[in-house]
N, C-alpha and C. Protein backbone atom coordinates (compact mmCIF):
# COMPACT_ATOMS: atom_id res chain seq x y z
N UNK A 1 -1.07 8.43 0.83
CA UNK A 1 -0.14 8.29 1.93
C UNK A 1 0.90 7.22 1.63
N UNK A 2 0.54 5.72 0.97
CA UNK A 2 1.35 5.25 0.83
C UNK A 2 2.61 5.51 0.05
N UNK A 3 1.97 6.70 -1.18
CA UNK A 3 3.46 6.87 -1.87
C UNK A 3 4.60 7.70 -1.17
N UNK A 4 3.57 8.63 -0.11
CA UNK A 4 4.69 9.30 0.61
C UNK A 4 5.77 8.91 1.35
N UNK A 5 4.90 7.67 1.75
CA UNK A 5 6.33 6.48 2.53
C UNK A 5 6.91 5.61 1.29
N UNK A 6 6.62 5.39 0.61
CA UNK A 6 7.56 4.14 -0.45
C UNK A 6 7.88 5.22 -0.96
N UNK A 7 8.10 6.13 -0.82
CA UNK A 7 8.73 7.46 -2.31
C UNK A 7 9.12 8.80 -1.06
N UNK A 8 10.69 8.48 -0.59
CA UNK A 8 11.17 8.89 0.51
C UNK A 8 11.33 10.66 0.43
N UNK A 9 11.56 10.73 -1.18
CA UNK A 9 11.99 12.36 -1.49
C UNK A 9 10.23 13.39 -0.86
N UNK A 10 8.99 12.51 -1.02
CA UNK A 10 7.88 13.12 -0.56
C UNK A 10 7.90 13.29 0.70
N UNK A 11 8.01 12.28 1.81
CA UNK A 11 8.04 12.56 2.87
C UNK A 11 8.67 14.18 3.33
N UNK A 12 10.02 13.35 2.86
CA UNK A 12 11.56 14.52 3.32
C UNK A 12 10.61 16.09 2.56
N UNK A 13 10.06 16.32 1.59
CA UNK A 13 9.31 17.52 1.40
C UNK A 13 8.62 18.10 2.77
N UNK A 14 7.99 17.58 3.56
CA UNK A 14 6.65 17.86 4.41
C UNK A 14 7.99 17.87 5.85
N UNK A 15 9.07 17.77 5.55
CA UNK A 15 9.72 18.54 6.79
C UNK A 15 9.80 17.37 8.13
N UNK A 16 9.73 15.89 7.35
CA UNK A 16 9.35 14.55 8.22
C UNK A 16 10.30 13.58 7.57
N UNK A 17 10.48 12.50 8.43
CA UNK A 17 11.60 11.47 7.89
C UNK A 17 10.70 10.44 8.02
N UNK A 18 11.05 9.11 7.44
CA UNK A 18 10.21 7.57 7.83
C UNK A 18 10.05 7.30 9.55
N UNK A 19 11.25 8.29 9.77
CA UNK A 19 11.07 6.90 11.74
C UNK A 19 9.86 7.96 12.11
N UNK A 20 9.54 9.01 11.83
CA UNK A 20 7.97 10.01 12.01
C UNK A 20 6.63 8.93 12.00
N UNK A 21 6.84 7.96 11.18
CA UNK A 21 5.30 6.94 10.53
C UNK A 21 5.87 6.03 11.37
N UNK A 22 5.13 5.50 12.14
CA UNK A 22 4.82 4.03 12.67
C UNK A 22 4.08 2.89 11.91
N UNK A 23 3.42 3.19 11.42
CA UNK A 23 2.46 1.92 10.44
C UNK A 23 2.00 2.93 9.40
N UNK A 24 2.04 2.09 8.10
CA UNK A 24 0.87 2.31 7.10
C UNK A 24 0.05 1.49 6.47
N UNK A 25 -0.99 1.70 6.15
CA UNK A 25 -2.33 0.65 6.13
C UNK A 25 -2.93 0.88 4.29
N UNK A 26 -2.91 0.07 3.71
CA UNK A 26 -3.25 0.16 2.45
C UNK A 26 -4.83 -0.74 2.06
N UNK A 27 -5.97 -0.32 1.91
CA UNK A 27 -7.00 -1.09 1.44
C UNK A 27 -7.51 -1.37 0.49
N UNK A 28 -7.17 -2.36 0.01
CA UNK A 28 -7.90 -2.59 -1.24
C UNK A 28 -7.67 -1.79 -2.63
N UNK A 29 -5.96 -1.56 -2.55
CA UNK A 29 -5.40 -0.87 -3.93
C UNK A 29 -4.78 -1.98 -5.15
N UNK A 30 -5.30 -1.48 -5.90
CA UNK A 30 -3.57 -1.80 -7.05
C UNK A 30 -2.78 -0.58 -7.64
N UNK A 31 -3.13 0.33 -6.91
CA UNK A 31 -2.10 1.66 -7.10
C UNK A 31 -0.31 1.21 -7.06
N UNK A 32 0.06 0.21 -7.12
CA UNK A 32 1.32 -0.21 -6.17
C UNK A 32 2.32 0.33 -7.94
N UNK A 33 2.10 0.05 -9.52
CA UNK A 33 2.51 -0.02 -10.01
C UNK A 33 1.61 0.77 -11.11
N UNK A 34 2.01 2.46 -10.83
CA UNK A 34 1.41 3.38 -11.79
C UNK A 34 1.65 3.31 -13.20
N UNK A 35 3.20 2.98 -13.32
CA UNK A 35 3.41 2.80 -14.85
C UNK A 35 2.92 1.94 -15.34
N UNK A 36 2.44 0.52 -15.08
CA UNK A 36 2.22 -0.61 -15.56
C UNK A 36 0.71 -0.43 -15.58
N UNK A 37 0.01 0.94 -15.19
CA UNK A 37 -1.67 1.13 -15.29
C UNK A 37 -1.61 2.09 -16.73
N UNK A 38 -1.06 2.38 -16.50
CA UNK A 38 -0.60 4.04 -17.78
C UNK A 38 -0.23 2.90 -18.95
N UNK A 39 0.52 2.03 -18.76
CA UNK A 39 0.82 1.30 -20.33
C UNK A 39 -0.44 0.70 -20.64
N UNK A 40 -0.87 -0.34 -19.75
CA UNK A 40 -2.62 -0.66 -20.16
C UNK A 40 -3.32 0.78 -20.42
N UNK A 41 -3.18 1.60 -20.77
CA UNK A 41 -3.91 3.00 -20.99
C UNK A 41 -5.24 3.10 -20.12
N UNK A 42 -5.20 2.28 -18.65
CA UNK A 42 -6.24 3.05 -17.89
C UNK A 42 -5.81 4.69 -17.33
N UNK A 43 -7.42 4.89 -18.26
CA UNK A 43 -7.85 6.42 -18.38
C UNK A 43 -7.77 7.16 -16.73
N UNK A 44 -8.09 6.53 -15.86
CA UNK A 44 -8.19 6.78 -14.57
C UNK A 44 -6.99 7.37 -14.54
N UNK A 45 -5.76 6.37 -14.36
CA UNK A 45 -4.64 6.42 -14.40
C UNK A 45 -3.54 7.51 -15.03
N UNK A 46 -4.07 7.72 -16.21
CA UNK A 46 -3.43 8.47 -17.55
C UNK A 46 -3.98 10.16 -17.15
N UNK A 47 -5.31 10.54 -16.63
CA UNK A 47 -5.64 11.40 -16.11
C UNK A 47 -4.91 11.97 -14.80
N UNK A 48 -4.60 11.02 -13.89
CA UNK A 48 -4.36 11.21 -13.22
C UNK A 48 -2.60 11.90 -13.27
N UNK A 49 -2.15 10.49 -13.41
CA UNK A 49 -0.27 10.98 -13.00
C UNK A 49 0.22 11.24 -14.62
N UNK A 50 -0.56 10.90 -16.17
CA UNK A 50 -0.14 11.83 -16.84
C UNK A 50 0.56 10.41 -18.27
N UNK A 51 1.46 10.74 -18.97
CA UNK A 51 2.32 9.65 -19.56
C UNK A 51 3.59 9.67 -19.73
N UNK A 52 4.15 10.44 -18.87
CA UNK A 52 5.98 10.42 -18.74
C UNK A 52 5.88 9.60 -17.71
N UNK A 53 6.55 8.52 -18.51
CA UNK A 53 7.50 7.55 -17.87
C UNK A 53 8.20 7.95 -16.59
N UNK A 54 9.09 8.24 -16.29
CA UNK A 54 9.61 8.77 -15.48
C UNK A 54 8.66 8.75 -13.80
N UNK A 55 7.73 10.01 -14.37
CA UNK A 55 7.19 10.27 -13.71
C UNK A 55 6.52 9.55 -13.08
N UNK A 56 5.84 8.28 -14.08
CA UNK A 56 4.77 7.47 -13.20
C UNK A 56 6.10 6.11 -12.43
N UNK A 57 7.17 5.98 -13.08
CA UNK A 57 7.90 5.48 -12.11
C UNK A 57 7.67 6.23 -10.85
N UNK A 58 8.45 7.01 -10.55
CA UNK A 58 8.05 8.04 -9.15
C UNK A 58 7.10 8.04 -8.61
N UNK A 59 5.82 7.57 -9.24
CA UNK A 59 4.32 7.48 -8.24
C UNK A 59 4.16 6.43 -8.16
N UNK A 60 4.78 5.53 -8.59
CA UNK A 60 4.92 4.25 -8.23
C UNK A 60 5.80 3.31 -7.37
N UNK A 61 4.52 3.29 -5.78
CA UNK A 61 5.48 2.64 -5.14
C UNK A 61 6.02 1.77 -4.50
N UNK A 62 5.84 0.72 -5.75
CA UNK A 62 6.03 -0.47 -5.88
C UNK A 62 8.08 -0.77 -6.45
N UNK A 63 8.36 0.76 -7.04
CA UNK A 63 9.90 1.09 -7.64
C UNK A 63 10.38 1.91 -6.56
N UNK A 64 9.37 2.47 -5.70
CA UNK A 64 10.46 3.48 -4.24
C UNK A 64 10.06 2.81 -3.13
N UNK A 65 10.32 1.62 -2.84
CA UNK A 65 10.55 0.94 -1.60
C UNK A 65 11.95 1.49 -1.19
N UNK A 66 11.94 2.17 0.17
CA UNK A 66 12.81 2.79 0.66
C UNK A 66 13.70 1.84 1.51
N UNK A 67 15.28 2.29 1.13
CA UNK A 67 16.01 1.06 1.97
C UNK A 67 16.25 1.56 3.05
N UNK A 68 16.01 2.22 3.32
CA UNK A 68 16.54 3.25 4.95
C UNK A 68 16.07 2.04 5.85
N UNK A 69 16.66 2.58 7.01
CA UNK A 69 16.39 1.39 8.61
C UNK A 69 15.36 1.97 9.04
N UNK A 70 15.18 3.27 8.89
CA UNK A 70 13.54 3.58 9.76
C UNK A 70 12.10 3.50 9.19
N UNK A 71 12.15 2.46 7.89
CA UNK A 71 10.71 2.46 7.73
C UNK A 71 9.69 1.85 8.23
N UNK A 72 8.38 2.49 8.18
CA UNK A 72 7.38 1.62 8.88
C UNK A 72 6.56 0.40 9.00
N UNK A 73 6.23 -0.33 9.52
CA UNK A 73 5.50 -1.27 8.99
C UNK A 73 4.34 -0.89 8.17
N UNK A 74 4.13 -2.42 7.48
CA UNK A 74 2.71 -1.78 6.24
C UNK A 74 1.91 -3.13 6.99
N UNK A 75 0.86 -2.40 6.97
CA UNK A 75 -0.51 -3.29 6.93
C UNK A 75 -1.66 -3.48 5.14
N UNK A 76 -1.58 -4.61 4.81
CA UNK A 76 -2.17 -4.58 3.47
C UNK A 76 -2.96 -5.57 3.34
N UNK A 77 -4.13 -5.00 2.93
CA UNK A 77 -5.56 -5.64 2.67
C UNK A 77 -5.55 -5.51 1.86
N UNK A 78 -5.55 -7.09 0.79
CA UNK A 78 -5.95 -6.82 -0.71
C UNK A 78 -6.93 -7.88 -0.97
N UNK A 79 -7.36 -7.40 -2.18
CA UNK A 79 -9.29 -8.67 -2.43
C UNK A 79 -9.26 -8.51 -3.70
N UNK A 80 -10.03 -9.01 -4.54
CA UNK A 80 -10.32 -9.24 -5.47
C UNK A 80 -9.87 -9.98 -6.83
N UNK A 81 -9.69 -9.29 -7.97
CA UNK A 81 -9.02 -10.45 -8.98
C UNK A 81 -7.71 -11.13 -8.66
N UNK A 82 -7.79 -12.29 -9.81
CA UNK A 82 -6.16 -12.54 -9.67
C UNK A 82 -4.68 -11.42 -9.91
N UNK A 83 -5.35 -10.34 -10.79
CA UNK A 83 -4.57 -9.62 -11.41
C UNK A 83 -4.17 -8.71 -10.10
N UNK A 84 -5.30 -8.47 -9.00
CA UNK A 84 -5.39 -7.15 -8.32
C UNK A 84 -4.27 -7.95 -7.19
N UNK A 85 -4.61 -9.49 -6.69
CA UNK A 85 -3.88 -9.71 -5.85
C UNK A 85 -2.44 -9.84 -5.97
N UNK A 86 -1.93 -10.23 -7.57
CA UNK A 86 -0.95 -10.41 -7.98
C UNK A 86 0.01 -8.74 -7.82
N UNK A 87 -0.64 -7.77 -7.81
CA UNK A 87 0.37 -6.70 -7.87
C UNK A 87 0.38 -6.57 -6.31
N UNK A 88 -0.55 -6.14 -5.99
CA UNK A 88 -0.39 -6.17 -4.33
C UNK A 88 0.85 -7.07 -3.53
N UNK A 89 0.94 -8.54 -3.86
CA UNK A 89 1.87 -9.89 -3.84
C UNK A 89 3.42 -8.92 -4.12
N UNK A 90 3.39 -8.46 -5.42
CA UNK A 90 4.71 -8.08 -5.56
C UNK A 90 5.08 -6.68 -4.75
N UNK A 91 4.12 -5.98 -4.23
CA UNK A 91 4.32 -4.90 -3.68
C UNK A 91 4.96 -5.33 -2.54
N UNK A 92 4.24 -6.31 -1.18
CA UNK A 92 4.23 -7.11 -0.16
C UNK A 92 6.13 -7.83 -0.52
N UNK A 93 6.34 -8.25 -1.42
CA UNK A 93 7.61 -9.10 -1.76
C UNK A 93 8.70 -7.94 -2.24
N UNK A 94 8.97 -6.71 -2.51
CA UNK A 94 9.27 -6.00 -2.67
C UNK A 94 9.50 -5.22 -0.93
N UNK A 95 8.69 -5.06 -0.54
CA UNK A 95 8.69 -4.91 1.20
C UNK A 95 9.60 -5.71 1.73
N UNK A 96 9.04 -6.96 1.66
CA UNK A 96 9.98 -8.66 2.48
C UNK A 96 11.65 -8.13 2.21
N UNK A 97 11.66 -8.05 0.45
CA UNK A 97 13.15 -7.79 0.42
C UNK A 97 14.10 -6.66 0.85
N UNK A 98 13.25 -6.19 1.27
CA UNK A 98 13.80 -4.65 2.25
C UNK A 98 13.89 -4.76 3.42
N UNK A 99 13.25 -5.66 4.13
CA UNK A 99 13.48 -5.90 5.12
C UNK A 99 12.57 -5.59 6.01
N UNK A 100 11.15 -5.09 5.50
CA UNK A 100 10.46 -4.04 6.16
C UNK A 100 8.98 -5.11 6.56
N UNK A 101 8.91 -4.82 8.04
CA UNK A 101 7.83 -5.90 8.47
C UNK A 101 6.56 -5.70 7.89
N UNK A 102 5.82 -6.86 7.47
CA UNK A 102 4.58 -6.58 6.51
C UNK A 102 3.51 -7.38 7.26
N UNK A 103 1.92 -7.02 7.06
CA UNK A 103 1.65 -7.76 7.39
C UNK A 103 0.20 -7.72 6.55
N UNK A 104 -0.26 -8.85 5.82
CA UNK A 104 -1.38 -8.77 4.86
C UNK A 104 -2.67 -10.10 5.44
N UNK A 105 -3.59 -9.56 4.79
CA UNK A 105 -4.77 -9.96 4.92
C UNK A 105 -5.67 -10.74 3.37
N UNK A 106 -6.22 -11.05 3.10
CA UNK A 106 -6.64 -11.48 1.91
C UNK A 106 -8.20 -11.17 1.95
N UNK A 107 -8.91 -9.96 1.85
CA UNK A 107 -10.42 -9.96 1.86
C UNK A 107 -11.07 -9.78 1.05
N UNK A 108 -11.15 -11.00 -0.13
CA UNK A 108 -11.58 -11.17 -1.34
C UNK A 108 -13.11 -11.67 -1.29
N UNK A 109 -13.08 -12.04 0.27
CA UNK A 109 -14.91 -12.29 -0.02
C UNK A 109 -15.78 -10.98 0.21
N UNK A 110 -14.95 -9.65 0.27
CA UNK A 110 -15.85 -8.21 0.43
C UNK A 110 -15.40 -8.10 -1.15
N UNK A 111 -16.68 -6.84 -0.98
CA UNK A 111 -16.44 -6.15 -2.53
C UNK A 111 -15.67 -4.40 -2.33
N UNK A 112 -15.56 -4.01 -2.99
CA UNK A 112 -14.79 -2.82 -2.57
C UNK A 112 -15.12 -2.10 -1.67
N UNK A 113 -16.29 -1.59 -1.58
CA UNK A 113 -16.93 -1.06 -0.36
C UNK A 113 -17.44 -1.83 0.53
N UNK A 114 -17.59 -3.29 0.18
CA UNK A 114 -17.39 -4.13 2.07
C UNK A 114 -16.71 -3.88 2.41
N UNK A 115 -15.43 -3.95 1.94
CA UNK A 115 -13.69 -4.24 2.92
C UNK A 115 -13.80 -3.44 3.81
N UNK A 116 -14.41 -1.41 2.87
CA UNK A 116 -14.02 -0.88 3.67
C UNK A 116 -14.71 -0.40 5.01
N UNK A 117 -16.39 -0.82 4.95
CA UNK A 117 -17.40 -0.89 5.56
C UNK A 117 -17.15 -2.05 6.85
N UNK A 118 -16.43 -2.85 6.22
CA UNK A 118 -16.52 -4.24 7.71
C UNK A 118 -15.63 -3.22 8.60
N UNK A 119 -14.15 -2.62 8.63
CA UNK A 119 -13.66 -2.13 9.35
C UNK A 119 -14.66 -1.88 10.28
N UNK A 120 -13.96 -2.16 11.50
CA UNK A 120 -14.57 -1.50 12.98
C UNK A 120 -16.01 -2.66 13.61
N UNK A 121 -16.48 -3.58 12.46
CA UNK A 121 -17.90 -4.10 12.42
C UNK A 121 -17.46 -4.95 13.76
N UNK A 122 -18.49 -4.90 14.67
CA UNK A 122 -18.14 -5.88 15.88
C UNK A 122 -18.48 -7.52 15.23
N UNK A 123 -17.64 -8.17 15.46
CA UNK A 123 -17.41 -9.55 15.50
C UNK A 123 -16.77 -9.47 14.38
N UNK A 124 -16.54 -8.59 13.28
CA UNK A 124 -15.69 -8.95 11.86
C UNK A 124 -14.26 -9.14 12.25
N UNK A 125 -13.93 -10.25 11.92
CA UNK A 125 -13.27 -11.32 12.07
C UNK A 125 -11.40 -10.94 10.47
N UNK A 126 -12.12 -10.77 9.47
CA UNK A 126 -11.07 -10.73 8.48
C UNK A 126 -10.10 -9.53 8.56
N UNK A 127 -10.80 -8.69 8.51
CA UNK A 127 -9.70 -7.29 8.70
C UNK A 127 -9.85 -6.36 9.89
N UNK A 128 -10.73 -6.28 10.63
CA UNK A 128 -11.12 -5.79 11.77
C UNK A 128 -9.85 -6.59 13.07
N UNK A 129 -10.06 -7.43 13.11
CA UNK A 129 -8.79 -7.90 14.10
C UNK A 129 -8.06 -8.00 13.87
N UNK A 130 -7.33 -8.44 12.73
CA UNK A 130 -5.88 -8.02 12.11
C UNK A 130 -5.51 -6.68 12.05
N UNK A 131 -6.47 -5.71 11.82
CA UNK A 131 -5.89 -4.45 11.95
C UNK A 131 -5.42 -3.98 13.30
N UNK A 132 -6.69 -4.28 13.92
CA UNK A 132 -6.45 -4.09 15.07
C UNK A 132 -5.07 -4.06 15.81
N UNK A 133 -4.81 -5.49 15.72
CA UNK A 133 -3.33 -6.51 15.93
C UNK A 133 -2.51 -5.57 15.43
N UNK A 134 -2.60 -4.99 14.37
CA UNK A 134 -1.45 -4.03 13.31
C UNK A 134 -1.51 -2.91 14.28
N UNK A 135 -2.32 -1.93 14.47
CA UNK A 135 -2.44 -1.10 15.29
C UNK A 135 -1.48 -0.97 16.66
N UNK A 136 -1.72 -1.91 17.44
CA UNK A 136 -1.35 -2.05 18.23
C UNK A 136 0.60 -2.11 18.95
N UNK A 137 0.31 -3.27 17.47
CA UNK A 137 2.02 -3.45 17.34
C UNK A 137 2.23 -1.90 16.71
N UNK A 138 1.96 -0.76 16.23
CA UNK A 138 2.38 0.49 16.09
C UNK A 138 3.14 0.79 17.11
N UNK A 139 1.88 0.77 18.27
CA UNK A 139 1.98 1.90 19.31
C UNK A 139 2.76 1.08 20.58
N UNK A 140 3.38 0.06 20.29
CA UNK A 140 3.53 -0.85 21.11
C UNK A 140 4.61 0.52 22.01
């Protein structure tokens, strides 16, 4: 979902524009910069979107931050290494310079499947009420 909003030509496919999305919520990715996974030759990666250049620019959408006025806010939960938070950081700063309201979380004391397990947990405190908060300001 996220590339469909940072990568505007996908949306506009499905017959929808950005002011359609109110929020998008990202957990616990470093998907933000496909080409820069494909040059480290993760296999995940290389399977996936392939090794034309080009192309993994385009799935990467960390390079199609859309300048349009109607994009949505992002909600972003990122955890773990320095490396994982560092791309996430530039994804988030790449947003800022667009102009596009962001709003992040840091839940590096879950492991990949905490982060996504605390969601909803009564009294969880790190991403459970911030989302919430995100949510809300959607539908405001």
């Amino acid at each position: 979902m996220i590339l469909r909003v940072a990568n505007q030509k996908f949306i506009e496919q499905t017959g929808y524009s950005l002011s359609n999305i109110k929020g998008v919520t990202t957990i616990d990715t470093e998907g933000y910069n496909v080409r820069s996974k494909v040059m480290e030759g993760s296999q995940i990666y290389i399977n996936a979107f392939g090794t034309v250049e080009q192309e993994n620019i385009d799935a990467s959408p960390l390079f199609n931050v859309s300048t349009s006025t109607d994009n949505p806010m992002f909600f972003i939960a990122k955890r773990g290494s320095a490396s994982r938070i560092e791309i996430a950081d530039m994804f988030i700063q790449e947003l800022h310079n667009n102009n596009i309201e962001t709003y992040q979380i840091n839940g590096s004391e879950y492991d990949p499947n905490g982060i996504n397990n605390a969601i909803g947990n009564l009294g969880e405190t790190t991403i459970t009420s911030p989302l919430i908060a995100f949510f809300e300001r959607c539908f405001e």
